[in-house]
Protein backbone atom coordinates (compact mmCIF):
# COMPACT_ATOMS: atom_id res chain seq x y z
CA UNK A 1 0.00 0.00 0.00
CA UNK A 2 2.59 2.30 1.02
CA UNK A 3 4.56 1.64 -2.14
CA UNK A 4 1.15 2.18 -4.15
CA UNK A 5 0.91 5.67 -2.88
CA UNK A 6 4.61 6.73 -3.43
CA UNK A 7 3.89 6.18 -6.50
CA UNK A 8 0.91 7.82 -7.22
CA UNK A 9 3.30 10.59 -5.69
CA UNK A 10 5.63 10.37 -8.14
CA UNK A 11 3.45 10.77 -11.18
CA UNK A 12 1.85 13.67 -9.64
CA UNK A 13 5.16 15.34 -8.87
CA UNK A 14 6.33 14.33 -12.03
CA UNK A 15 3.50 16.25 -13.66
CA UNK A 16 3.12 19.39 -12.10
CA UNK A 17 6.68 19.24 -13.40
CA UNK A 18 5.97 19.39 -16.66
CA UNK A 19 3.53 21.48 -16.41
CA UNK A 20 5.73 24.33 -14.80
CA UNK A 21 7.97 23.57 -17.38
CA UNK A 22 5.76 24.40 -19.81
CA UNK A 23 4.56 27.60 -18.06
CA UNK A 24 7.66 28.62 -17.29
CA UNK A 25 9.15 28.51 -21.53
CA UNK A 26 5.94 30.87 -22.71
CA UNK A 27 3.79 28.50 -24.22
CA UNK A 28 1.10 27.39 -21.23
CA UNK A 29 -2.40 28.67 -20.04
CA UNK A 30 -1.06 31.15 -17.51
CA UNK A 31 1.48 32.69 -19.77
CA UNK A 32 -0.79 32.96 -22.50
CA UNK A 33 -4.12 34.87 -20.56
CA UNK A 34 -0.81 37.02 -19.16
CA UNK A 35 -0.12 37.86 -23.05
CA UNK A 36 -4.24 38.45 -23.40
CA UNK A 37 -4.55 40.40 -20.71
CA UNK A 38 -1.59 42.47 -21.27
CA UNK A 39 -2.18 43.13 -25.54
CA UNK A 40 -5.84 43.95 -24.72
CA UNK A 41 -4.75 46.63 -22.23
């Protein structure tokens, strides 16, 4: 059981990873209503 949950863990670390990576090199949700927000102004 324990092991079960480290790894559930794992993938979940694994993608909020990625998905910072993502954010963080221009191309993801965040940066993109940032660029929205910020042409509309």
């Amino acid at each position: 059981m324990k092991f079960q949950l480290n790894q559930k863990k794992k993938r979940l670390i694994f993608i909020i990873g990625i998905v910072v990576l993502i954010e963080l090199s221009g191309y993801g949700f965040f940066a993109s209503l940032f660029r929205l927000i910020g042409s509309a102004s």
